[in-house]
C-alpha atoms as a PDB file:
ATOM      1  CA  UNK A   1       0.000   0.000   0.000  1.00  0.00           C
ATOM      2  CA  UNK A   2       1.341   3.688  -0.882  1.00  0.00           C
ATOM      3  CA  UNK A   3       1.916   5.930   1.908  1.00  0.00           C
ATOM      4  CA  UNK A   4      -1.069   8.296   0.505  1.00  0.00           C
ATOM      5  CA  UNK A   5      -3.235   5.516   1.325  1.00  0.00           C
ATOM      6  CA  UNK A   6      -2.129   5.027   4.925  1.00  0.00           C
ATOM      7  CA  UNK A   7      -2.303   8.196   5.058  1.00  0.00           C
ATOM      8  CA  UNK A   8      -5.718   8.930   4.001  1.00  0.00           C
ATOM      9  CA  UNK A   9      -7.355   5.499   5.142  1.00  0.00           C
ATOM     10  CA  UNK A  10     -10.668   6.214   6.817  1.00  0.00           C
ATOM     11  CA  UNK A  11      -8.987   4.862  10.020  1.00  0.00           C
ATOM     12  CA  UNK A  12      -6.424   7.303  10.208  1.00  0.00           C
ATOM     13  CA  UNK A  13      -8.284  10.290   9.611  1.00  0.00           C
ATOM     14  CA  UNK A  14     -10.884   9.106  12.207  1.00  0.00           C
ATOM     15  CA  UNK A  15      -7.833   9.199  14.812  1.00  0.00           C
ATOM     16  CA  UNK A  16      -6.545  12.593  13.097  1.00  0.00           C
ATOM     17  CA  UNK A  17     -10.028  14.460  13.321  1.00  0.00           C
ATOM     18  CA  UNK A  18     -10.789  12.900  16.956  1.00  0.00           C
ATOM     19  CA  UNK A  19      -6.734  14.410  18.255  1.00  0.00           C
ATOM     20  CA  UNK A  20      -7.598  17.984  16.383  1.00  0.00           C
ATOM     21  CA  UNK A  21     -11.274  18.023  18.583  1.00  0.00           C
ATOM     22  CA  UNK A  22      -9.204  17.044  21.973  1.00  0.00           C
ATOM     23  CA  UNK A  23      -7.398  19.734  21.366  1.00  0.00           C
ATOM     24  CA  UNK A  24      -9.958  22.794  21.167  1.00  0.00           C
ATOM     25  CA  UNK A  25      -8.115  24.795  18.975  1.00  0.00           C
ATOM     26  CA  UNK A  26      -9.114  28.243  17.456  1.00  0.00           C
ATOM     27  CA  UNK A  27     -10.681  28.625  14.575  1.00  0.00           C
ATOM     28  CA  UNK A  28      -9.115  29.288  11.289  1.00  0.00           C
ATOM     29  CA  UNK A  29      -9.726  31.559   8.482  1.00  0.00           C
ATOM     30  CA  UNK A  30     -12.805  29.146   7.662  1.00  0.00           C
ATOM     31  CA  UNK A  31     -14.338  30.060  10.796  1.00  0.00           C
ATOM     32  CA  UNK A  32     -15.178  26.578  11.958  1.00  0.00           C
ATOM     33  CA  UNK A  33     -14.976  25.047  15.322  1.00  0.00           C
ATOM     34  CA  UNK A  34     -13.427  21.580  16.450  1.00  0.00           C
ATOM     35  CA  UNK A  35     -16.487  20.128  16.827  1.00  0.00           C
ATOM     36  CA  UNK A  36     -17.670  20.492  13.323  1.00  0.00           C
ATOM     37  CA  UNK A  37     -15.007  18.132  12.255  1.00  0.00           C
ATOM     38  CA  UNK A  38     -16.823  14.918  11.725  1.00  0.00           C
ATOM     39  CA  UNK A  39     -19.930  15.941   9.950  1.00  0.00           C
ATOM     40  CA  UNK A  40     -17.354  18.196   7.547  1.00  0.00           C
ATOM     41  CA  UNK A  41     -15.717  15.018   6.733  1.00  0.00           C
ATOM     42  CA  UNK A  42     -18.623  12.739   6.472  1.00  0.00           C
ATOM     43  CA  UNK A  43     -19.511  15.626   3.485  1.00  0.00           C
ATOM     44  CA  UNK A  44     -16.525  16.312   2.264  1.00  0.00           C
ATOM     45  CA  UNK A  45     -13.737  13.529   2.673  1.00  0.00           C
ATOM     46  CA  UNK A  46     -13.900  11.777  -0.248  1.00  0.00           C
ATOM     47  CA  UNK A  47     -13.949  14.858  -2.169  1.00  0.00           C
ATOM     48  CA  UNK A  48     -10.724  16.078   0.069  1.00  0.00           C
ATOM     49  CA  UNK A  49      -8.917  12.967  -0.594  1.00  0.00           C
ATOM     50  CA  UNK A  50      -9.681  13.052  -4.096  1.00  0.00           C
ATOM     51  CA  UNK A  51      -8.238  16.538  -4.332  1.00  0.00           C
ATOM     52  CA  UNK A  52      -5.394  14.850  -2.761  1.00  0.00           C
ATOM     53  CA  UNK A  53      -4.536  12.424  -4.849  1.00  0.00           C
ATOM     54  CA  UNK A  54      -4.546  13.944  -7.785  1.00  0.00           C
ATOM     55  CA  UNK A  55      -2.067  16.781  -6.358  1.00  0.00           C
ATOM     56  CA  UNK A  56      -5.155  19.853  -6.535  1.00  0.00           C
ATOM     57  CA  UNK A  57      -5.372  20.525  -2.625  1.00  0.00           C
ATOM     58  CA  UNK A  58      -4.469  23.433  -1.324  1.00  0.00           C
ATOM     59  CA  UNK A  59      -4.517  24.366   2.131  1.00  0.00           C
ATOM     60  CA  UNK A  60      -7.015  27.491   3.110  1.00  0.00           C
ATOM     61  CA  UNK A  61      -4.735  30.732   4.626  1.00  0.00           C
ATOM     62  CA  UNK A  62      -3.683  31.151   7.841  1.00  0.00           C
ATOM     63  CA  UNK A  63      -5.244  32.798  10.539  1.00  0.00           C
ATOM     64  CA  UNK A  64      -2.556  35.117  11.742  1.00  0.00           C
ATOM     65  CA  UNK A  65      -2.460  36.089  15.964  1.00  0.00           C
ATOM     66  CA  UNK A  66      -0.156  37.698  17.984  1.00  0.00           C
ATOM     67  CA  UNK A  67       0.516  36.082  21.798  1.00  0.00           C
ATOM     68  CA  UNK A  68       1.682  38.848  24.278  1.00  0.00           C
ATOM     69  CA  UNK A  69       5.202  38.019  25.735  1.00  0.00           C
ATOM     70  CA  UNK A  70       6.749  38.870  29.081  1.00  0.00           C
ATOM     71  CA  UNK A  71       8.806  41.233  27.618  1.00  0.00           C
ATOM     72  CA  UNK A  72       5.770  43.643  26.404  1.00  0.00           C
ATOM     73  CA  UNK A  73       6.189  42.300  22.417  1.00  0.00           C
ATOM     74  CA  UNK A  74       3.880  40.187  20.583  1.00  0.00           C
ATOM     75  CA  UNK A  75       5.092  36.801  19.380  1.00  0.00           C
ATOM     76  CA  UNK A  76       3.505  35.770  16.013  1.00  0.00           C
ATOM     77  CA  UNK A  77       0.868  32.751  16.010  1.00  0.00           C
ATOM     78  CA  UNK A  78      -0.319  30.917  12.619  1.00  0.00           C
ATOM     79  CA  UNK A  79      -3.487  29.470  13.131  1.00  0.00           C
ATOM     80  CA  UNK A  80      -4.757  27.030  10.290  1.00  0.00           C
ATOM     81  CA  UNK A  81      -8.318  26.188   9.147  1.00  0.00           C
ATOM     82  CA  UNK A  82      -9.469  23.075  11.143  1.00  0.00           C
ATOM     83  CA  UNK A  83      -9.762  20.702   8.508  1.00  0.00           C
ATOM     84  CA  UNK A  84      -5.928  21.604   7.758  1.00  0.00           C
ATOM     85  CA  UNK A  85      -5.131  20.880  10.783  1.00  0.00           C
ATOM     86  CA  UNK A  86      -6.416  16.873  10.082  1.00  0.00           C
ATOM     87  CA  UNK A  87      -4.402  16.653   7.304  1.00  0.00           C
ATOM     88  CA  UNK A  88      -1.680  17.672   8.660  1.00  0.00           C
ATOM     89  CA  UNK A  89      -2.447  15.232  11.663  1.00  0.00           C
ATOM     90  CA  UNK A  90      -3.349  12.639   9.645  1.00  0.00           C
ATOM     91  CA  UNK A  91       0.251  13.040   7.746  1.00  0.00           C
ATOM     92  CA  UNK A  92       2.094  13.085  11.197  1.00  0.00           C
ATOM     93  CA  UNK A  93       0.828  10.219  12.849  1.00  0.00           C
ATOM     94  CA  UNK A  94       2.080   8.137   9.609  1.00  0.00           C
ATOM     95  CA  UNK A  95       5.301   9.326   9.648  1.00  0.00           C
ATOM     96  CA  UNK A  96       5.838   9.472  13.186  1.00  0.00           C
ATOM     97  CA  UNK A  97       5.395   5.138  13.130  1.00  0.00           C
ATOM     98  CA  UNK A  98       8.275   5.436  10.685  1.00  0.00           C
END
């Protein structure tokens, strides 16, 4: 099996979408929330994958935030659209096994 596959196997993006809602991000440029995650995907994963495999997907911007630091600056935050974040969880737990 191609790493793609593993990568976007149903099972793996199950675990990818249920680590992104444990982790109550922020939303993204998209402006959805965590717990939108699974009905998204029910709609749209195939689609996503598709996109995917044949190279097209592109990731939505970034959500740009600024944390206060000690020192009275602001330390830049990128904060991607949700369903980013599950690919990019999806791609991490893969090639963390290897």
């Amino acid at each position: 099996m191609e790493l793609i596959e593993v990568i976007l196997s149903d099972q793996n993006l199950r675990e990818a979408i249920q680590r992104v809602k444990r982790n109550h991000g922020a939303a993204g440029t998209d402006g959805m929330k965590t717990g939108e995650l699974e009905e998204y995907f029910a709609r749209h994963g195939e689609e996503i994958k598709a996109e995917i495999r044949n190279m097209q997907y592109r990731p939505k911007p970034v959500r740009r935030v600024y944390i206060p630091k000690p020192n009275g600056k602001q330390r830049p935050l990128g904060i991607p659209a949700v369903a980013d974040r599950v690919i990019q969880q999806a791609v991490a737990q893969v090639l963390s096994r290897i």
